[in-house]
PDB file of N, CA and C in Angstrom:
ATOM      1  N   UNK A   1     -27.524  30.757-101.768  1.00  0.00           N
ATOM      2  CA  UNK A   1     -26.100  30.755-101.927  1.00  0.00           C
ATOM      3  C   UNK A   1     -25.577  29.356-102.198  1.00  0.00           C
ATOM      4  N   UNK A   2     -24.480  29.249-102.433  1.00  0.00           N
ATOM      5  CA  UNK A   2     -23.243  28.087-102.952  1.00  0.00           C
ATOM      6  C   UNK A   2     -22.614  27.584-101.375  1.00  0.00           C
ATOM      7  N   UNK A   3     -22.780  26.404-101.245  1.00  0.00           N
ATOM      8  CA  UNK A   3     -22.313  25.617-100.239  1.00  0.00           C
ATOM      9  C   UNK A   3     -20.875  25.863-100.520  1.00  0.00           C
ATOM     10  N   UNK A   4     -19.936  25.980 -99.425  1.00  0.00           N
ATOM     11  CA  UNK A   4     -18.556  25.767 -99.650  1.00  0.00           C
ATOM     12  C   UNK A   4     -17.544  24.500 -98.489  1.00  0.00           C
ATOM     13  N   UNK A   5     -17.081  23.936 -99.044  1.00  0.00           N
ATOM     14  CA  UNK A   5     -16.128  23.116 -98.089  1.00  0.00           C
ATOM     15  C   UNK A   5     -14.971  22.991 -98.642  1.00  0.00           C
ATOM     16  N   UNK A   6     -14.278  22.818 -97.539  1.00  0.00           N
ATOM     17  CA  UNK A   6     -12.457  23.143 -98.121  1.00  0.00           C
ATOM     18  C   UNK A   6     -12.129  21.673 -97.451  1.00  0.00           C
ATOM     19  N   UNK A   7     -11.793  20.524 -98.037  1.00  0.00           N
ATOM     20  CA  UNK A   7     -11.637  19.247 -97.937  1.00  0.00           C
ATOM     21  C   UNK A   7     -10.040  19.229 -98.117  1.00  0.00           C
ATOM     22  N   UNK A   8      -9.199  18.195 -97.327  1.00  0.00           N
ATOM     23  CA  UNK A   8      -7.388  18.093 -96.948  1.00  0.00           C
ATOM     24  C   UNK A   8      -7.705  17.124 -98.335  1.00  0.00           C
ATOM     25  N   UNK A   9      -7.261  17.771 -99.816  1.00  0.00           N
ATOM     26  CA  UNK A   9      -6.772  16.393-100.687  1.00  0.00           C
ATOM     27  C   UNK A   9      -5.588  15.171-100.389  1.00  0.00           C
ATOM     28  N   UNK A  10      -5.120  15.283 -99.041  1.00  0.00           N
ATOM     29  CA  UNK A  10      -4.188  14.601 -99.154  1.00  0.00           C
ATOM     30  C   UNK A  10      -3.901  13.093 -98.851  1.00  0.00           C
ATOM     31  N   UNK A  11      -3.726  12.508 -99.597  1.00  0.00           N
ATOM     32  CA  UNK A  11      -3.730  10.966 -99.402  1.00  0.00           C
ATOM     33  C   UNK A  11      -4.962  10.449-100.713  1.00  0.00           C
ATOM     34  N   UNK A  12      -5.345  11.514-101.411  1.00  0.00           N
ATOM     35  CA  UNK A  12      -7.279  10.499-101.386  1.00  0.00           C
ATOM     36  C   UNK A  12      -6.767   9.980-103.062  1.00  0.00           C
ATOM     37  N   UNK A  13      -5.822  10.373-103.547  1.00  0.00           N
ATOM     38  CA  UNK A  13      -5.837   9.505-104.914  1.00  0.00           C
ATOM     39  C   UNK A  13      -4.800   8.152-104.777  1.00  0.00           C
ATOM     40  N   UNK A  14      -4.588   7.958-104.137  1.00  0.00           N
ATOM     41  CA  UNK A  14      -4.234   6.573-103.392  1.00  0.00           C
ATOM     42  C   UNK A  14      -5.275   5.604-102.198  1.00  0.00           C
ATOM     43  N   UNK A  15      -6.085   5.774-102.400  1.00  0.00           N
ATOM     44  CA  UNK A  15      -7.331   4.935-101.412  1.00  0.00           C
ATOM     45  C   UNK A  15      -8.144   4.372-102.577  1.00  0.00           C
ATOM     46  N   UNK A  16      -8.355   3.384-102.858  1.00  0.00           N
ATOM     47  CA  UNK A  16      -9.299   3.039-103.861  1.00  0.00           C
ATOM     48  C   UNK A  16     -10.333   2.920-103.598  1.00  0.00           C
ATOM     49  N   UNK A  17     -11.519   3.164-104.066  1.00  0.00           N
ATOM     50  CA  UNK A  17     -12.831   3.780-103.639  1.00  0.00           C
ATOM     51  C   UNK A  17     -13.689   2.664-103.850  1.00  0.00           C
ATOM     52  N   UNK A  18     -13.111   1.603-104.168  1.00  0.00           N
ATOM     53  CA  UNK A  18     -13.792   0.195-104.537  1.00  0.00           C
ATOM     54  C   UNK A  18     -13.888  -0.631-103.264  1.00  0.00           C
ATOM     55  N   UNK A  19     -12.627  -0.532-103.201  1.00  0.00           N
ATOM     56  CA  UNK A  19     -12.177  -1.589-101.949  1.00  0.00           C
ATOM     57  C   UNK A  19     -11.493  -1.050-100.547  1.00  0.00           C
ATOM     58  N   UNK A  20     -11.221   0.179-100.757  1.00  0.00           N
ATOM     59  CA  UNK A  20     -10.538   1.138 -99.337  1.00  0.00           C
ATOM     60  C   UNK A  20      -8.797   0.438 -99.405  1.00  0.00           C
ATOM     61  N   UNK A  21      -8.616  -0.185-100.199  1.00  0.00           N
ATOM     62  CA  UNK A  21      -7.073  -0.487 -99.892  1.00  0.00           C
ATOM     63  C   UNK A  21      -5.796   1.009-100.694  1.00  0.00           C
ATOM     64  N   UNK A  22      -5.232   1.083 -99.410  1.00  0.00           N
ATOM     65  CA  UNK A  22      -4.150   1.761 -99.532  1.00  0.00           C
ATOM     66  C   UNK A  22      -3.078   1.237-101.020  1.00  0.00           C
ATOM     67  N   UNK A  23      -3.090   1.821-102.348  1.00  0.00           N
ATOM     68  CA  UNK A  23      -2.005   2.007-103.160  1.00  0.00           C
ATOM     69  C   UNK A  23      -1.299   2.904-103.940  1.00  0.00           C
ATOM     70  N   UNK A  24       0.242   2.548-103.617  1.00  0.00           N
ATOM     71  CA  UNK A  24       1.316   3.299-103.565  1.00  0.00           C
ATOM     72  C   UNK A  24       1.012   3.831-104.798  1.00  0.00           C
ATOM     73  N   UNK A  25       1.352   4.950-105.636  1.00  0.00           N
ATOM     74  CA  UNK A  25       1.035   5.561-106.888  1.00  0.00           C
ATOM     75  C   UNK A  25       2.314   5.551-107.249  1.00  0.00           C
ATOM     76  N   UNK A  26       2.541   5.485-108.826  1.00  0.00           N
ATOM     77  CA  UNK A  26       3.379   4.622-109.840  1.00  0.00           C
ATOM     78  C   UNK A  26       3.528   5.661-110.867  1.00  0.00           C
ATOM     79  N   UNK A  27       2.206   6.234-111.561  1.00  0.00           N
ATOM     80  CA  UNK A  27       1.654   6.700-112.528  1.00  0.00           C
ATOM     81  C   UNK A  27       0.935   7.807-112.325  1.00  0.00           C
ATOM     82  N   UNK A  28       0.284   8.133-113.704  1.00  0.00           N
ATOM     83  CA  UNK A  28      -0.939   8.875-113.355  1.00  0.00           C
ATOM     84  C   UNK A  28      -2.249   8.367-113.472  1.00  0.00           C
ATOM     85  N   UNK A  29      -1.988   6.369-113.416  1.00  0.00           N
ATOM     86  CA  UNK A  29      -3.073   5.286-113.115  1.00  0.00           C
ATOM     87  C   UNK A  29      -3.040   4.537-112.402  1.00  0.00           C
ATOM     88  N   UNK A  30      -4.493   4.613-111.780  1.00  0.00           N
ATOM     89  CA  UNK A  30      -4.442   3.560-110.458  1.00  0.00           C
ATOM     90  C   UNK A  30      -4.875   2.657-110.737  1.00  0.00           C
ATOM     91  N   UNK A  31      -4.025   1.254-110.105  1.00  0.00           N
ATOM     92  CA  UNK A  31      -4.076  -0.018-110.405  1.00  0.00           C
ATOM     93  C   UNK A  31      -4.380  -0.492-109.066  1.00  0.00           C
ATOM     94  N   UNK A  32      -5.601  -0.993-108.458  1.00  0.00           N
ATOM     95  CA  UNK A  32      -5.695  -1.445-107.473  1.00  0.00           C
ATOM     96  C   UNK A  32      -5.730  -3.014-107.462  1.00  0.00           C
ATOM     97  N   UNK A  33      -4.651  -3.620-106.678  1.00  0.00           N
ATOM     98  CA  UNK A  33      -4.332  -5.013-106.853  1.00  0.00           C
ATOM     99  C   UNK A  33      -4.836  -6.111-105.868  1.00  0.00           C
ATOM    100  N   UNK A  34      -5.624  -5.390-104.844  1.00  0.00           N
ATOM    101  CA  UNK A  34      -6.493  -5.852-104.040  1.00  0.00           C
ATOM    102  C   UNK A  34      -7.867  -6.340-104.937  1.00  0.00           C
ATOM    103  N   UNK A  35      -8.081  -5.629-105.477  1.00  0.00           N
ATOM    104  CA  UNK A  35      -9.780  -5.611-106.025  1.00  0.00           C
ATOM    105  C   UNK A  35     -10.045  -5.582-107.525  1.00  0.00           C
ATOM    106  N   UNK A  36      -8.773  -5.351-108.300  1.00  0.00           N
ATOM    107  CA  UNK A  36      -7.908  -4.701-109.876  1.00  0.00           C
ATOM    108  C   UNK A  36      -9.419  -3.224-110.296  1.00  0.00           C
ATOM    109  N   UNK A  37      -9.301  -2.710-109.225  1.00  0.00           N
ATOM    110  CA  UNK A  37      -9.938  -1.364-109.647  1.00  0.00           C
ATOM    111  C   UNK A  37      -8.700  -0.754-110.991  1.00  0.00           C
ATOM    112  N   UNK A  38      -8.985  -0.173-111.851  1.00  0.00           N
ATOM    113  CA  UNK A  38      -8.108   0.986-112.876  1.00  0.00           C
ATOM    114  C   UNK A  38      -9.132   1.995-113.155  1.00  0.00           C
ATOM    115  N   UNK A  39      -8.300   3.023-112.873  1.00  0.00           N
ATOM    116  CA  UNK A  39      -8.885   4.285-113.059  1.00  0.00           C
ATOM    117  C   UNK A  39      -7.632   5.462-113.226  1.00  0.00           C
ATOM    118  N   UNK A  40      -7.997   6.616-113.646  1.00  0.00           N
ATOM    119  CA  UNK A  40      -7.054   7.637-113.562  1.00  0.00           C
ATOM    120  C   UNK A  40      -6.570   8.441-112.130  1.00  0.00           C
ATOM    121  N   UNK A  41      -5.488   8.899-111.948  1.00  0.00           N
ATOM    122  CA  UNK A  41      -5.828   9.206-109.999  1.00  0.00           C
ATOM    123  C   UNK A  41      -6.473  10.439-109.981  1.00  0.00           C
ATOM    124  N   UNK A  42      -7.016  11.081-111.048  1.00  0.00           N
ATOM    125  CA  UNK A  42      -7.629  12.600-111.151  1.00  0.00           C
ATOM    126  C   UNK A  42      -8.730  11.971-110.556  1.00  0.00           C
ATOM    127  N   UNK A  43      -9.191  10.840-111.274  1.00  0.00           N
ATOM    128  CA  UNK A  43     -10.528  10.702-110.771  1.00  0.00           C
ATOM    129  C   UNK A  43     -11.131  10.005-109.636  1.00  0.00           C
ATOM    130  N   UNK A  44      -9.844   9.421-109.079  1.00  0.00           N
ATOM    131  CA  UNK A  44      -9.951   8.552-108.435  1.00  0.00           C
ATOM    132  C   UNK A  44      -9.718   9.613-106.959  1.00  0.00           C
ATOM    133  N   UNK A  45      -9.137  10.551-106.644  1.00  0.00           N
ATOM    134  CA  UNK A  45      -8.646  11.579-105.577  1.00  0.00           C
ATOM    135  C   UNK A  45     -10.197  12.711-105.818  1.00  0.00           C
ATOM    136  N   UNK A  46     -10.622  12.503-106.527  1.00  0.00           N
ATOM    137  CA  UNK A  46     -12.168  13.366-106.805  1.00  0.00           C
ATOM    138  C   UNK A  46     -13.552  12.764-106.347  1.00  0.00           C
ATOM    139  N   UNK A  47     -13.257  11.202-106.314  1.00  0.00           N
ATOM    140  CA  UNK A  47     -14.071  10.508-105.646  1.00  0.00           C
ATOM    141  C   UNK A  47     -13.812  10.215-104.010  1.00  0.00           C
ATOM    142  N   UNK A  48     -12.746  10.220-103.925  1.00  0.00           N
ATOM    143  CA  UNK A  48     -12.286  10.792-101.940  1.00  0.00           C
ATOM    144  C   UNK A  48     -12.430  11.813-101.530  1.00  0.00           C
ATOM    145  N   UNK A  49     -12.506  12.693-102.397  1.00  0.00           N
ATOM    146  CA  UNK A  49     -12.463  13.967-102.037  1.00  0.00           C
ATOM    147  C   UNK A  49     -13.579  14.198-101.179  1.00  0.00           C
ATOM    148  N   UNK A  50     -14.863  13.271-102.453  1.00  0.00           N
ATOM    149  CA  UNK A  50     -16.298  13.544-102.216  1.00  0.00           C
ATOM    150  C   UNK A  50     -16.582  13.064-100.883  1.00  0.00           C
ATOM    151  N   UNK A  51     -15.902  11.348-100.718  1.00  0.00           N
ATOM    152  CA  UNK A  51     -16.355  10.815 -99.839  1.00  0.00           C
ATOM    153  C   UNK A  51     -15.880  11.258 -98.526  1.00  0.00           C
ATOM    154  N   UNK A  52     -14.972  12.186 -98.513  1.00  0.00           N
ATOM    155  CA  UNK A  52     -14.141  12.755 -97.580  1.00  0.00           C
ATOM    156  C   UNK A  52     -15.496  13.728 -97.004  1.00  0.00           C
ATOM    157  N   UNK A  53     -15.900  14.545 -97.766  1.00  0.00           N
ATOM    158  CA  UNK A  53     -17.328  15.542 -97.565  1.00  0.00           C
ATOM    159  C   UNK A  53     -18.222  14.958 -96.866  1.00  0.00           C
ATOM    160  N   UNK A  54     -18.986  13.382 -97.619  1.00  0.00           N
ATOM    161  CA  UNK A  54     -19.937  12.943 -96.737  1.00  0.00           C
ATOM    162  C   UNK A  54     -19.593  12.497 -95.261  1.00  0.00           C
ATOM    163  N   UNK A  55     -18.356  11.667 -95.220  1.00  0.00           N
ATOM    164  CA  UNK A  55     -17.926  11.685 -93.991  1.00  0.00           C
ATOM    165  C   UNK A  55     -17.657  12.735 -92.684  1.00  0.00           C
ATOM    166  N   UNK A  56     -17.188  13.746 -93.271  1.00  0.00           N
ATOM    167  CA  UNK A  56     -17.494  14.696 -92.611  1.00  0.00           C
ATOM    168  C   UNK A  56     -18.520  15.594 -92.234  1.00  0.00           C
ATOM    169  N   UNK A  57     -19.276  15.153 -92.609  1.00  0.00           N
ATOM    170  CA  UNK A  57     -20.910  15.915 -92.518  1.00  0.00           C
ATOM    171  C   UNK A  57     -21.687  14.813 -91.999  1.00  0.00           C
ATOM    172  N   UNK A  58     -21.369  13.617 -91.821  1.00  0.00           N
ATOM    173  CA  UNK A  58     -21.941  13.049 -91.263  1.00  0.00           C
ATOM    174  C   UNK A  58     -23.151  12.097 -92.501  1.00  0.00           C
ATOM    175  N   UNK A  59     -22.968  12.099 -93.010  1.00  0.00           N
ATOM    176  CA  UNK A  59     -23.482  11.761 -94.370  1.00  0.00           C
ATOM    177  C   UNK A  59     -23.630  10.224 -94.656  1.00  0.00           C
ATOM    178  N   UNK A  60     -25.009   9.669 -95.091  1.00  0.00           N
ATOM    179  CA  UNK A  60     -25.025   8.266 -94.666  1.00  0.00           C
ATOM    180  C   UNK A  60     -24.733   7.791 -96.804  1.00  0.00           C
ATOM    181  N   UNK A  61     -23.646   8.576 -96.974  1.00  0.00           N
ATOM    182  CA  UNK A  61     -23.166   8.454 -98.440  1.00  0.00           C
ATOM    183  C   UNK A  61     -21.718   7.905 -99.223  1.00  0.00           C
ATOM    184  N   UNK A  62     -22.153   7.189-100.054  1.00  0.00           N
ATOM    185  CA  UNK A  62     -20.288   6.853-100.234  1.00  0.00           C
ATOM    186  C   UNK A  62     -20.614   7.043-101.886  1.00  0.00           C
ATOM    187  N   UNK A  63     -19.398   7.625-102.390  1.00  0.00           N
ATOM    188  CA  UNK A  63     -19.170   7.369-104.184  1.00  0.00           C
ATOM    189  C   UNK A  63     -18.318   6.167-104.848  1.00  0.00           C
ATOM    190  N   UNK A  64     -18.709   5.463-105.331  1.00  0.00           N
ATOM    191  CA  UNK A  64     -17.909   4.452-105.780  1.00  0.00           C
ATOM    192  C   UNK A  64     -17.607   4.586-107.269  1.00  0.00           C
ATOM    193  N   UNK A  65     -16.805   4.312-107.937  1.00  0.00           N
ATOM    194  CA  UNK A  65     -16.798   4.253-109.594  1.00  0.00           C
ATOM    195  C   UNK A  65     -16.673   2.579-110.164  1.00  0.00           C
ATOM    196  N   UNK A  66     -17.661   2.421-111.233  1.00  0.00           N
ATOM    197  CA  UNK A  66     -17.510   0.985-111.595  1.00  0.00           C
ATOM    198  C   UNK A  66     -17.781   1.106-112.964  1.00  0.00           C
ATOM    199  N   UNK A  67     -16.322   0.949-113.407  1.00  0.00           N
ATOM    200  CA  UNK A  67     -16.109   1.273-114.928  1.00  0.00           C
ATOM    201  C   UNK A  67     -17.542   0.012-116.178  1.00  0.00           C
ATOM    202  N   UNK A  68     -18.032   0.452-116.825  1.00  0.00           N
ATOM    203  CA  UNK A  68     -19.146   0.049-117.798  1.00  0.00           C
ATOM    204  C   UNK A  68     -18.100  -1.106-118.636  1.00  0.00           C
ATOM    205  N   UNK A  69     -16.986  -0.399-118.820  1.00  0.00           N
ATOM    206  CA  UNK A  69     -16.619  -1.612-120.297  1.00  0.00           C
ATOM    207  C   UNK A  69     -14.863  -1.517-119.304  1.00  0.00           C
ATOM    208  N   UNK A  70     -14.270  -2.944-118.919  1.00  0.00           N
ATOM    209  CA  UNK A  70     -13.210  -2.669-118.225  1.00  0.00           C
ATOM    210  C   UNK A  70     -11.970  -2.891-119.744  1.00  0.00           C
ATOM    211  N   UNK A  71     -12.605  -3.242-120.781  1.00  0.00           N
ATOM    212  CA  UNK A  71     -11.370  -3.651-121.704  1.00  0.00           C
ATOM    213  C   UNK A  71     -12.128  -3.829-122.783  1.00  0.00           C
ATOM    214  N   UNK A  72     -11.442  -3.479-123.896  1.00  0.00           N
ATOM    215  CA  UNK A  72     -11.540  -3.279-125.329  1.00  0.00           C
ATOM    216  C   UNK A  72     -10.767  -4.267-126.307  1.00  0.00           C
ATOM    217  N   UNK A  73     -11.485  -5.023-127.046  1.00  0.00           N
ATOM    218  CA  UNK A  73     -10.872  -5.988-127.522  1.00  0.00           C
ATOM    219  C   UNK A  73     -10.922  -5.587-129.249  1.00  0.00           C
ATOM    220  N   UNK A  74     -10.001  -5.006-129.567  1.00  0.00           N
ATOM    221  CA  UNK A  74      -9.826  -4.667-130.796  1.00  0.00           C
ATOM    222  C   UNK A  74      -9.781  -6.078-132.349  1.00  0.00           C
ATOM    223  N   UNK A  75     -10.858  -6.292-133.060  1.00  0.00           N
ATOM    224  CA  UNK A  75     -10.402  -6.958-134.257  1.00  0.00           C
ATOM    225  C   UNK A  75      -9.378  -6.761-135.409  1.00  0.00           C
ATOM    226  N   UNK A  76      -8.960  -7.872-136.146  1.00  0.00           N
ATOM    227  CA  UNK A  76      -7.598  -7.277-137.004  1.00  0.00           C
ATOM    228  C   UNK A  76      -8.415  -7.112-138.346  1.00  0.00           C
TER     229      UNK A  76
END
């Protein structure tokens, strides 16, 4: 069978998963100014979500996201 857990989304797309600092949401992008994490908060409340799971299970696990390319420098 399919594992199920029903996890409280609330609060987790405001925790930045980089640095754990609490920020206020603006957008539908998170700008973390502690650490300058950017990410979307879909994805960013999907990665608490998770870590919300391991924590609660007791889980010696954390998810972090660390964007590959942070900026795009377009030529003219």
């Amino acid at each position: 069978g399919i594992e199920f857990a029903q996890i409280n989304e609330r609060g987790t797309s405001s925790i930045c998963p980089v640095c754990g600092k609490k920020v206020k949401p603006n957008d539908r992008t998170f700008r973390c100014k502690q650490c300058g994490y950017v990410q979307d908060r879909d994805v960013v409340g999907s990665i608490q979500i998770l870590n919300k799971y391991f924590q609660d299970n007791s889980l010696n696990l954390r998810v972090e996201n660390h964007p590959i390319v942070s900026s795009v420098l377009v030529g003219h």
